[in-house]
C-alpha atoms as a PDB file:
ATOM      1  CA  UNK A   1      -5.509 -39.422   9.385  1.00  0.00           C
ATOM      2  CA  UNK A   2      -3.028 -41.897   7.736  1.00  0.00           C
ATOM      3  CA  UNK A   3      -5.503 -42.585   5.093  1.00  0.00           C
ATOM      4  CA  UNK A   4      -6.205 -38.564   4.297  1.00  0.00           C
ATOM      5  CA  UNK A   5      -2.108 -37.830   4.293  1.00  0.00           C
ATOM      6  CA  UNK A   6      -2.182 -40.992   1.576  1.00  0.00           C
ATOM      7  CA  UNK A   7      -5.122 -39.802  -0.572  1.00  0.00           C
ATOM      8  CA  UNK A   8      -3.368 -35.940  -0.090  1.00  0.00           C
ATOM      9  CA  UNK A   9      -0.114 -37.305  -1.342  1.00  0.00           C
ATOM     10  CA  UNK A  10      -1.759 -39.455  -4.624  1.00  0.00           C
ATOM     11  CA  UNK A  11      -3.653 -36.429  -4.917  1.00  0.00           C
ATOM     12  CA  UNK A  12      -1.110 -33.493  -4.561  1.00  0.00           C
ATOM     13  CA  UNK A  13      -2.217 -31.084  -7.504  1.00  0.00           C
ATOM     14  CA  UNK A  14      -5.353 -31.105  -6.076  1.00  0.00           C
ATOM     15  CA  UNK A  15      -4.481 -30.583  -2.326  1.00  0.00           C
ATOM     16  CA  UNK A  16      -2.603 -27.708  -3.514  1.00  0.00           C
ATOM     17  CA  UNK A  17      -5.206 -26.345  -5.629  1.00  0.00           C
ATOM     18  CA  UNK A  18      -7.910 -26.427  -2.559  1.00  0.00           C
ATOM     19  CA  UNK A  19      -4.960 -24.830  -0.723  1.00  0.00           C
ATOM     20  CA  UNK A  20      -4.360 -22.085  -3.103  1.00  0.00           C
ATOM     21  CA  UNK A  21      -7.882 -21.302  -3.216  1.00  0.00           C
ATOM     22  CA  UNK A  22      -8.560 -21.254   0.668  1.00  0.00           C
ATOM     23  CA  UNK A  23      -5.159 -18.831   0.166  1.00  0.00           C
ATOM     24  CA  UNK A  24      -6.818 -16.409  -2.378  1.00  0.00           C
ATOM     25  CA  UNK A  25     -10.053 -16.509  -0.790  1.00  0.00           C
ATOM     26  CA  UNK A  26      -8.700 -15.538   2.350  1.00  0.00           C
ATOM     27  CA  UNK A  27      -6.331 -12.684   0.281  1.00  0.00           C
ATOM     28  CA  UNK A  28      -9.982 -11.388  -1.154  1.00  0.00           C
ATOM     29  CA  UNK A  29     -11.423 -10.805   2.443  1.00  0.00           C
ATOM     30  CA  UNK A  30      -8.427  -9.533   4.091  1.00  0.00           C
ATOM     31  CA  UNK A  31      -7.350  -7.206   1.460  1.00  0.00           C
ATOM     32  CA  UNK A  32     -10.324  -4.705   1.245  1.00  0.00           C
ATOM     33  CA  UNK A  33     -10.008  -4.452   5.034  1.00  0.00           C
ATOM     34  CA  UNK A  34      -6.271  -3.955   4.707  1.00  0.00           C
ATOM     35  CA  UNK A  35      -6.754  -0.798   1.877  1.00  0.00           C
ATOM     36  CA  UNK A  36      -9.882   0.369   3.331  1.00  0.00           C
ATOM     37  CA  UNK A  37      -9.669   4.361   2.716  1.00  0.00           C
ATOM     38  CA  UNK A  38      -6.261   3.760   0.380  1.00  0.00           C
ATOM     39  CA  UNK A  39      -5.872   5.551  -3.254  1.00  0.00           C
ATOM     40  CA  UNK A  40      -7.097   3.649  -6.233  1.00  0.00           C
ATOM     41  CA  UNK A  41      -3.353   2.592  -6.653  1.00  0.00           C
ATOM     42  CA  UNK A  42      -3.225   0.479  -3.493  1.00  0.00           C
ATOM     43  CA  UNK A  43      -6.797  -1.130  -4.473  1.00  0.00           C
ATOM     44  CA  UNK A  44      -5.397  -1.808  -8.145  1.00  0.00           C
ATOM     45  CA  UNK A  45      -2.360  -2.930  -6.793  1.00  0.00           C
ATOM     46  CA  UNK A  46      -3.368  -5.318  -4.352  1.00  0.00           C
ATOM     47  CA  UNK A  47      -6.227  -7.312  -6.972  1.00  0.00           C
ATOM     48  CA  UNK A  48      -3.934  -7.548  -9.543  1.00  0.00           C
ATOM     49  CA  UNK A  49      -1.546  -9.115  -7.215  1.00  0.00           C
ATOM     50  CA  UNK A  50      -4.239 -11.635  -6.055  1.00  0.00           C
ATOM     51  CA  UNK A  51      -5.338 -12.443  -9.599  1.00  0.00           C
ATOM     52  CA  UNK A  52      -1.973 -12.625 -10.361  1.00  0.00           C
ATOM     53  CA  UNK A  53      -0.931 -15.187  -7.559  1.00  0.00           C
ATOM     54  CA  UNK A  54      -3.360 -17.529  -8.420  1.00  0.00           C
ATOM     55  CA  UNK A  55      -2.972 -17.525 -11.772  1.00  0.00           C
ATOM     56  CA  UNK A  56       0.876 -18.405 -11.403  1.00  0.00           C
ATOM     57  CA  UNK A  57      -0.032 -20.705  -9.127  1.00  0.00           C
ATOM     58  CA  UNK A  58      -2.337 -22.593 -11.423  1.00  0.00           C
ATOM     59  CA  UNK A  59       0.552 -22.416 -13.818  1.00  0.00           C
ATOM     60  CA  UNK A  60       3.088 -24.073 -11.366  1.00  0.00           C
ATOM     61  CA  UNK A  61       0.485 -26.794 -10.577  1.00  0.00           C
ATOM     62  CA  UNK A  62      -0.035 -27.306 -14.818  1.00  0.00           C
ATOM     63  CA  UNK A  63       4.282 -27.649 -15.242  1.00  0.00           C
ATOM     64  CA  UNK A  64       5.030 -29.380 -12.653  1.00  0.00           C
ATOM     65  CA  UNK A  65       5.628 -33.603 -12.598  1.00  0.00           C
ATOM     66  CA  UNK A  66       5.972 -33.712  -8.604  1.00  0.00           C
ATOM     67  CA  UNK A  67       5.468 -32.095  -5.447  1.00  0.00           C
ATOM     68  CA  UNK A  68       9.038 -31.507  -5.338  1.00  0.00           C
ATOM     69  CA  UNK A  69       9.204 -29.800  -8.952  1.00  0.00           C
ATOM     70  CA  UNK A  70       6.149 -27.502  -7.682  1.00  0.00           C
ATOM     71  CA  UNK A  71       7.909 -26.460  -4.463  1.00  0.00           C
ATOM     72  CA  UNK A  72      11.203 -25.777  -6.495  1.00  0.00           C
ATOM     73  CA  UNK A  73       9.084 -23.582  -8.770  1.00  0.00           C
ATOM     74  CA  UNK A  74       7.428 -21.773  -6.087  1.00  0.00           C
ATOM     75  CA  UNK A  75      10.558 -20.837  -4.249  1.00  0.00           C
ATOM     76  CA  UNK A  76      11.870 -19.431  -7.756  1.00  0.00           C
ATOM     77  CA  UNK A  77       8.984 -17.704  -7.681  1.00  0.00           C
ATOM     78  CA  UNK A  78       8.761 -16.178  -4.399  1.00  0.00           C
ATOM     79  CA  UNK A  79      12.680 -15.316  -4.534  1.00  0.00           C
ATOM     80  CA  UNK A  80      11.640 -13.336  -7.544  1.00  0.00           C
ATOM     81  CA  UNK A  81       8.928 -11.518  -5.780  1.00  0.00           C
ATOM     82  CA  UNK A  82      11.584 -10.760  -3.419  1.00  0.00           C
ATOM     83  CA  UNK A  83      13.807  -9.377  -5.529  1.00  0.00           C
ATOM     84  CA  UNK A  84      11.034  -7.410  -7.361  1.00  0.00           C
ATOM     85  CA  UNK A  85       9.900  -5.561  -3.954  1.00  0.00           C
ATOM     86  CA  UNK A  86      13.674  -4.625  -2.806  1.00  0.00           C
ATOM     87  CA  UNK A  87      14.064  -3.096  -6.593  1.00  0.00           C
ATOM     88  CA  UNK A  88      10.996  -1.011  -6.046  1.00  0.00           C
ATOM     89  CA  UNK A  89      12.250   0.396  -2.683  1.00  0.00           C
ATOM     90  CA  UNK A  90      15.316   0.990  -4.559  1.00  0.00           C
ATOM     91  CA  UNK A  91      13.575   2.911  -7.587  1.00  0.00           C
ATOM     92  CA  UNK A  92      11.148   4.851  -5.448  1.00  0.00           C
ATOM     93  CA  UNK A  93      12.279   4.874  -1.679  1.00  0.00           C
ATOM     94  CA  UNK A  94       9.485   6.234   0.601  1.00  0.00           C
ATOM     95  CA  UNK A  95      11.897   8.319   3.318  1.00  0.00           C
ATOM     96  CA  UNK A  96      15.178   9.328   3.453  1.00  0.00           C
ATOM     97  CA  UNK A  97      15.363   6.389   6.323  1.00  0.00           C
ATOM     98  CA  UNK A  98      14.079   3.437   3.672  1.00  0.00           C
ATOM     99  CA  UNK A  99      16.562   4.684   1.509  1.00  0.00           C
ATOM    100  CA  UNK A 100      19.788   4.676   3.418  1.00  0.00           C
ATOM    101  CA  UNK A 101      18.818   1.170   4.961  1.00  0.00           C
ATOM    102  CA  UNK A 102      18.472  -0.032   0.719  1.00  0.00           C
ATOM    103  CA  UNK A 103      21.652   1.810   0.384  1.00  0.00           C
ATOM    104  CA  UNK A 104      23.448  -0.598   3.541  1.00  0.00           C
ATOM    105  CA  UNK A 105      22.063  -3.805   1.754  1.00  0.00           C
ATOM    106  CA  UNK A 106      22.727  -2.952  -1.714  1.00  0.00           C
ATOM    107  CA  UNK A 107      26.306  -2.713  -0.436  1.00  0.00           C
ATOM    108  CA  UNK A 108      25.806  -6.020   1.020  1.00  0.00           C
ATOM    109  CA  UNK A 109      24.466  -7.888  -2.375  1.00  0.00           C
ATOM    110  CA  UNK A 110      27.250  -6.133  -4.413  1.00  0.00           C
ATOM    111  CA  UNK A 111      29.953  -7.529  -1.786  1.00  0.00           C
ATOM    112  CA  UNK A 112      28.439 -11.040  -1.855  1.00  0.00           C
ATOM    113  CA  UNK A 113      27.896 -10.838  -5.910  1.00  0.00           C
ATOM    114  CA  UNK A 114      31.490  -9.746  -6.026  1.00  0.00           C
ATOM    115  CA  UNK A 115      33.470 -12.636  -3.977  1.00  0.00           C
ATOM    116  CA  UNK A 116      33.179 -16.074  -4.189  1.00  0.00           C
ATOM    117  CA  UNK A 117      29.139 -15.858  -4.181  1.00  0.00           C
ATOM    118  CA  UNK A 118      29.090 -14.304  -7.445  1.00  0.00           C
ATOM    119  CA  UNK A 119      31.678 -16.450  -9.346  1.00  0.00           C
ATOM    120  CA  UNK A 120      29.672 -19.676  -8.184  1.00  0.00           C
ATOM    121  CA  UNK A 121      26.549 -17.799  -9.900  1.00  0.00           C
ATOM    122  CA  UNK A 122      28.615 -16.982 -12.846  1.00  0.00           C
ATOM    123  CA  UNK A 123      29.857 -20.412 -13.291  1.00  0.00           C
ATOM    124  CA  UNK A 124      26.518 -22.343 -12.778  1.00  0.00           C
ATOM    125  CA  UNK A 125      24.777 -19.668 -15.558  1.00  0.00           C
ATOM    126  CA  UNK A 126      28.024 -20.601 -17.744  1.00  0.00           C
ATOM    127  CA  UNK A 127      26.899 -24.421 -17.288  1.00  0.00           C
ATOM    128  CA  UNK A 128      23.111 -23.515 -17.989  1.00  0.00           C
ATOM    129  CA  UNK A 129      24.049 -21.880 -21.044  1.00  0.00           C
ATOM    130  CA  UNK A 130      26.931 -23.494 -22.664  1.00  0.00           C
ATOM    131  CA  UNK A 131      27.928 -26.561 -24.735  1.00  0.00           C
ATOM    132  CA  UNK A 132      25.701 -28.534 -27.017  1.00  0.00           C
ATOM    133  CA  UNK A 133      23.460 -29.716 -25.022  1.00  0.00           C
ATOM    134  CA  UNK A 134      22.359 -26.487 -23.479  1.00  0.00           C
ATOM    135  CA  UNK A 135      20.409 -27.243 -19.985  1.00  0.00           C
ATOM    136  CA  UNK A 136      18.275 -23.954 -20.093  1.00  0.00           C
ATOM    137  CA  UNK A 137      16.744 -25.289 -22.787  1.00  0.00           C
ATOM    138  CA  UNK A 138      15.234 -28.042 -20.732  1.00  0.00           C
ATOM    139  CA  UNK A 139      12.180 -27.369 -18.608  1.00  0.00           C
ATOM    140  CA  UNK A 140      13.482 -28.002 -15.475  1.00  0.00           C
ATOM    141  CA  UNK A 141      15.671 -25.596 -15.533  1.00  0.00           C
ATOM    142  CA  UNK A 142      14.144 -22.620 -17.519  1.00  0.00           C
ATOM    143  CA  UNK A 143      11.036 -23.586 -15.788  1.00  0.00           C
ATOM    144  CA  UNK A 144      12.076 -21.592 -12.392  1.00  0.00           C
ATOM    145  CA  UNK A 145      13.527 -19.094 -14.282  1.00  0.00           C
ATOM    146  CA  UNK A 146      10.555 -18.058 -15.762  1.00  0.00           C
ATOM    147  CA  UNK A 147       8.778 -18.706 -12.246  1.00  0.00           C
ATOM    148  CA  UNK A 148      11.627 -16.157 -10.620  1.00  0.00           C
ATOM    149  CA  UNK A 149      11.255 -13.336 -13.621  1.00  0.00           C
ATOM    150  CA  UNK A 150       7.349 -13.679 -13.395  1.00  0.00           C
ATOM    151  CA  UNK A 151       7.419 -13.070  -9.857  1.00  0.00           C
ATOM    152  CA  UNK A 152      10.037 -10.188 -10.070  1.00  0.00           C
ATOM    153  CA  UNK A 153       7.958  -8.101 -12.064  1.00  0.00           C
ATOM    154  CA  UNK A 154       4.615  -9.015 -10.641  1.00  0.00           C
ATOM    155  CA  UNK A 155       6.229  -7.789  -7.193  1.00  0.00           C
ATOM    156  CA  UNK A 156       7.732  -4.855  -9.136  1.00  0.00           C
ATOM    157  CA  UNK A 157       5.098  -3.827 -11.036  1.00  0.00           C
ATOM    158  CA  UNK A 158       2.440  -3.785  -7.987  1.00  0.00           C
ATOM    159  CA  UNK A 159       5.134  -2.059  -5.459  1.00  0.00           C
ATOM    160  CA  UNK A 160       6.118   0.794  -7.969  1.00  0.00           C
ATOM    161  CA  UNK A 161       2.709   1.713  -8.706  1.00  0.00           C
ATOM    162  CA  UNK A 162       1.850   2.245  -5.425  1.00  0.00           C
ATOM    163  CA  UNK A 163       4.749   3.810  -4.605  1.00  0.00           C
ATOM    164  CA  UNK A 164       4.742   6.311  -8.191  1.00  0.00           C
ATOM    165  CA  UNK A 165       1.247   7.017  -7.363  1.00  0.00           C
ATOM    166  CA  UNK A 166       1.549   7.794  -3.356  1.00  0.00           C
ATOM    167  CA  UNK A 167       3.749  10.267  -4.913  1.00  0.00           C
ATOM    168  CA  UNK A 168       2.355  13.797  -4.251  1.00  0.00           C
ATOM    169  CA  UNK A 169      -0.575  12.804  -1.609  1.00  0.00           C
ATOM    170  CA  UNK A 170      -1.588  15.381   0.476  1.00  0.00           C
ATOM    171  CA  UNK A 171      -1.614  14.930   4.945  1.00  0.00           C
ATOM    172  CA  UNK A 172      -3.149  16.824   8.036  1.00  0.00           C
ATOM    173  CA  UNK A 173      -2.970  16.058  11.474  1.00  0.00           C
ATOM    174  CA  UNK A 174      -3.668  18.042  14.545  1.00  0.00           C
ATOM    175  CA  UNK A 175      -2.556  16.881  17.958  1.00  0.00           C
ATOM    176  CA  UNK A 176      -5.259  14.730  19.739  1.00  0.00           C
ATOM    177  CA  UNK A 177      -5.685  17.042  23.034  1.00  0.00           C
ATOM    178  CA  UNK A 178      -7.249  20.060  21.226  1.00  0.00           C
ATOM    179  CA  UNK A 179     -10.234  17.942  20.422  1.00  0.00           C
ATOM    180  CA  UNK A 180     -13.473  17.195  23.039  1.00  0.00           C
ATOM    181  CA  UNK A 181     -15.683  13.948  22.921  1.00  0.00           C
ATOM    182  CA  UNK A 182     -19.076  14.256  21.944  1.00  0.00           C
ATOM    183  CA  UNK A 183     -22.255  12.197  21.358  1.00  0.00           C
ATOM    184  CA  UNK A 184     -24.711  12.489  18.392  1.00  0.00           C
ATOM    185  CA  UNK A 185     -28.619  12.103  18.786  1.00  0.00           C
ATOM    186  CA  UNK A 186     -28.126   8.026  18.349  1.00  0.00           C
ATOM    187  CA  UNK A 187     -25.987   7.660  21.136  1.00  0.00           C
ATOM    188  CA  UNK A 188     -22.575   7.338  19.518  1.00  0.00           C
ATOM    189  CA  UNK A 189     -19.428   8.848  20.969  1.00  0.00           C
ATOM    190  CA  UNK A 190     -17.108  11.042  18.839  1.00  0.00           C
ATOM    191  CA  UNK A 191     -13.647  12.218  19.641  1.00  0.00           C
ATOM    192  CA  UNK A 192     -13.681  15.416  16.910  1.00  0.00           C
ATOM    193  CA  UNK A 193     -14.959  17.603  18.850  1.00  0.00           C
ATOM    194  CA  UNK A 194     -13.960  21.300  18.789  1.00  0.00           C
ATOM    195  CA  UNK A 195     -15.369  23.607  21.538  1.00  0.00           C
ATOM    196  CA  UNK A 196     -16.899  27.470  20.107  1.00  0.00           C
ATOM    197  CA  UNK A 197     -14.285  29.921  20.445  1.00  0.00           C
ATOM    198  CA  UNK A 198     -11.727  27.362  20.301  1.00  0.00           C
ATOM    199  CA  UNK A 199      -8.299  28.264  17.913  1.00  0.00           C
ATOM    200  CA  UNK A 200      -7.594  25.083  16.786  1.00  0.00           C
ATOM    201  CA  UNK A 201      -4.270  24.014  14.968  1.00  0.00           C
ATOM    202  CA  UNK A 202      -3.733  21.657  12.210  1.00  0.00           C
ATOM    203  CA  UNK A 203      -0.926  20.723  10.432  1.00  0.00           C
ATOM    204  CA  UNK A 204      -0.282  19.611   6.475  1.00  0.00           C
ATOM    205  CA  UNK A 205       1.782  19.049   3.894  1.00  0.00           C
ATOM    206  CA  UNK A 206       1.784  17.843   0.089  1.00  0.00           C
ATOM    207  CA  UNK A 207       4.853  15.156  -1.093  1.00  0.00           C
ATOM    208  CA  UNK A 208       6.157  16.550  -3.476  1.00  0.00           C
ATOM    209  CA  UNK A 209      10.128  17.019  -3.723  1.00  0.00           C
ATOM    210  CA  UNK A 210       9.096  20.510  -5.350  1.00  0.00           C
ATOM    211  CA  UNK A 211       6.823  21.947  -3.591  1.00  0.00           C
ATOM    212  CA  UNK A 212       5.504  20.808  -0.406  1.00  0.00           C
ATOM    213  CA  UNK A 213       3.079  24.308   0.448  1.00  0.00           C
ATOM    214  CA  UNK A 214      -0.667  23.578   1.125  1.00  0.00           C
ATOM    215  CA  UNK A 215      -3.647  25.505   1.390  1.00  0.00           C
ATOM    216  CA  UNK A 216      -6.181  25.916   3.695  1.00  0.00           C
ATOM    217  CA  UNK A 217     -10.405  25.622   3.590  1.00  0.00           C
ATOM    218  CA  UNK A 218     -13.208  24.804   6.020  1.00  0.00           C
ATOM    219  CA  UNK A 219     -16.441  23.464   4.038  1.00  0.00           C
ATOM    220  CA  UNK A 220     -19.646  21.611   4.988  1.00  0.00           C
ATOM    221  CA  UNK A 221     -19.126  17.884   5.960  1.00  0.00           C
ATOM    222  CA  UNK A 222     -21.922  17.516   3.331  1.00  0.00           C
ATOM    223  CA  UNK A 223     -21.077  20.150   0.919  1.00  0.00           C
ATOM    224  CA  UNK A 224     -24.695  21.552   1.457  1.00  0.00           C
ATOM    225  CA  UNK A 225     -25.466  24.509  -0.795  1.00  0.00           C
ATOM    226  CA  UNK A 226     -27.348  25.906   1.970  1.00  0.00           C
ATOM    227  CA  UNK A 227     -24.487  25.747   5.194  1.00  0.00           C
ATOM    228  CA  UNK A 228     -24.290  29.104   6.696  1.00  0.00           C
ATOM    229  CA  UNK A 229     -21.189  31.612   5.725  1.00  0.00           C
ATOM    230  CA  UNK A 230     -18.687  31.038   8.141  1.00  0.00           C
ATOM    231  CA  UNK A 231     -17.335  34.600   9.887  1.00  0.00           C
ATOM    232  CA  UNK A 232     -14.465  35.941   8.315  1.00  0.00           C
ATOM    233  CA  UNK A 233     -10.725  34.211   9.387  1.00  0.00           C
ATOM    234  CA  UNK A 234     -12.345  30.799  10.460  1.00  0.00           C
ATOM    235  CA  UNK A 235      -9.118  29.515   9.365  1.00  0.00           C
ATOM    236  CA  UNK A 236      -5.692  31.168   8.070  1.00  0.00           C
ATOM    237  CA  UNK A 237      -3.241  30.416   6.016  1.00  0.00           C
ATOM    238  CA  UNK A 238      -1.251  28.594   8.490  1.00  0.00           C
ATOM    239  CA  UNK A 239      -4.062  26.128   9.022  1.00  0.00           C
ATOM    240  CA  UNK A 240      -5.050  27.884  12.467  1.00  0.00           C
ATOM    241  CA  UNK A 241      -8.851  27.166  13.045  1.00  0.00           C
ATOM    242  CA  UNK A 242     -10.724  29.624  14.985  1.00  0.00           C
ATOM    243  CA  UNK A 243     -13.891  28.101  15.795  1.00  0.00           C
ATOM    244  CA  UNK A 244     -17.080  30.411  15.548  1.00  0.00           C
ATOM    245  CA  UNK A 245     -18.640  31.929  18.790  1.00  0.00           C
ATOM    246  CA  UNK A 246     -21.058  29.939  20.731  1.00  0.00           C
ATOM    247  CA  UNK A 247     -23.811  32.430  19.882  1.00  0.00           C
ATOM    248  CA  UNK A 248     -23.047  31.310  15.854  1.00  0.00           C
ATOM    249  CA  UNK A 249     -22.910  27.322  17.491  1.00  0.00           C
ATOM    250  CA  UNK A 250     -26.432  28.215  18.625  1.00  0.00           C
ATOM    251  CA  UNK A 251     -27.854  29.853  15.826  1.00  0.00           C
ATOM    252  CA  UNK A 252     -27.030  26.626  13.070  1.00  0.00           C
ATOM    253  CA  UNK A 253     -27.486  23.815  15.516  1.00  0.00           C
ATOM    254  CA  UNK A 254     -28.012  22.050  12.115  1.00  0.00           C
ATOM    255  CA  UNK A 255     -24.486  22.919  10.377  1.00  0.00           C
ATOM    256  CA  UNK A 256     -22.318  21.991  13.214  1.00  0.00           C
ATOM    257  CA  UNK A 257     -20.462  18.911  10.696  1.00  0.00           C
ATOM    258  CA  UNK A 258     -17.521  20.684   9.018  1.00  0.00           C
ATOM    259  CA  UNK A 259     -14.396  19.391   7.377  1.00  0.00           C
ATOM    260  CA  UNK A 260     -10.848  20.794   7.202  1.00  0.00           C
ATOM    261  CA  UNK A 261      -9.918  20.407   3.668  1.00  0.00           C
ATOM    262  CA  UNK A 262      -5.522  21.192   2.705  1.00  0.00           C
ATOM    263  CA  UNK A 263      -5.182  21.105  -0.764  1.00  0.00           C
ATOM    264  CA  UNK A 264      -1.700  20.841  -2.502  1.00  0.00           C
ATOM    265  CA  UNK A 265      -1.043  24.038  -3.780  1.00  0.00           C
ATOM    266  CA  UNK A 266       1.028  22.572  -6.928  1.00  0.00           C
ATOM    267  CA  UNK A 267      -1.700  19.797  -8.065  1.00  0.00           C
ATOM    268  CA  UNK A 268      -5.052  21.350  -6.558  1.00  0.00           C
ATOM    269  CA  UNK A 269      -6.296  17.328  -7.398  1.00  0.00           C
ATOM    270  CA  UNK A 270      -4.765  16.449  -4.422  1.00  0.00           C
ATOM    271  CA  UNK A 271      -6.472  17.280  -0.984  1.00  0.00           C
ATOM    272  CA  UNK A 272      -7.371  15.477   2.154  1.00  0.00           C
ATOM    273  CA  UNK A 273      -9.570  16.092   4.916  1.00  0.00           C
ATOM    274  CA  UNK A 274      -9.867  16.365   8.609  1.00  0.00           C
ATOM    275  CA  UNK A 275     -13.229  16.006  10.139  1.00  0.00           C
ATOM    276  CA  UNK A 276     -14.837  18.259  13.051  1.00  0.00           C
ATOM    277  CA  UNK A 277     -17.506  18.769  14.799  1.00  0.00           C
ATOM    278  CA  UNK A 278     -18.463  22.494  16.411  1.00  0.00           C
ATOM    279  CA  UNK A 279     -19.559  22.480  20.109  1.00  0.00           C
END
């Protein structure tokens, strides 16, 4: 063990490398299980931030002298990332709650950048950047600047674009309790179940600060050509689902997959599904 902590230490650029790539290889796996069934922006998002990380990290390992130096640069870094996420809630706040909380620490920063906090800062950046012999000039102290501002906007960059493109998505829900179990021919138990005759009622909404009004269609799970016309009123305007008779349930024992589809009714791109299964 001594003699592996001894060879780790002589060898520290390349511990960390093996690190950082057990890291991002772990990041690649988890990820796509993480986003599974997200928009494009999360899936962007998140592999950009992965190929991003690394390559910073390779960057840290190339500029830095020491293990010290690296961690220094790293924290820099990370602060930054920090920083970059809180100014992303800040520009595009997803709830009224998110936003008031920002609000509470944003009054916190400007109190401590305000008092004694912020005249310390203001002094040390006067240091960095005054006199002949100007220290940002040297690397180890633009160095984690550059680490902090890389890591700000990677953090801010990722975070809005989820957040600017979440903007607008469509959601349905109905309450679990109006829904039966059911088991298809290979044995597998479903929970979507909707008995014949059944008035079923779902509920949905579009985010946008505009115009949050929906509307309502019931279509073939597969989007067959050949699914049987529904009888009239199978689902309103309010997103109440009357289910057909069981005599209709009999008669298309082959078209029983269906899927409640809300559609924004100000960007008709935007839909989102609920599937069901007659009975």
């Amino acid at each position: 063990m001594d003699s592996f902590v001894a060879w780790a230490a002589a060898n520290w650029k390349l511990t960390y490398l093996l690190y950082s790539v057990v890291v991002a290889a772990a990041l690649a796996y988890a990820v796509p299980k993480a986003i599974k069934g997200k928009s494009t922006a999360y899936i962007a998002a998140a592999a950009w931030g992965v190929i991003l990380f690394a390559l910073l990290l390779l960057f840290l390992l190339g500029a830095s002298d020491s293990p010290t130096q690296f961690l220094v640069l790293f924290g820099f870094g990370v602060f930054g990332a920090a920083l970059g996420y809180l100014t992303g809630v800040w520009l595009a706040p997803s709830s009224l709650s998110e936003e008031s909380r920002f609000v509470k620490a944003q009054s916190l920063v400007a109190t401590l950048l305000a008092g004694a906090f912020g005249t310390k800062l203001l002094s040390f950046w006067d240091t960095l950047t005054t006199g002949d012999r100007k220290l940002i000039l040297e690397p180890a102290y633009f160095l984690p600047v550059i680490c902090g501002l890389v890591g700000y906007f990677v953090a801010l960059a990722a975070f809005y674009t989820i957040r600017s493109t979440d903007g607008g998505q469509v959601k349905i829900t109905a309450l679990d309790k109006q829904f039966v179990p059911w088991t298809d021919s290979a044995g597998k138990a479903h929970d979507n179940g909707v008995p014949a005759g059944a008035r079923i009622q779902f509920s949905g909404a579009a985010d946008f600060e505009d115009d949050i009004s929906v509307l309502w269609d019931l279509k073939p799970k597969d989007n067959s050509p050949a699914a049987p016309p529904l009888p009239a009123g199978t689902i309103n305007a309010n997103g109440l689902l009357t289910v057909p008779d069981s005599a209709w349930v009999a008669a298309n024992p082959t078209f029983l997959d269906w899927a409640v589809v809300v559609t924004s009714n100000r960007d008709r791109s935007r839909f989102a599904s609920f599937d069901i299964h007659f009975v």
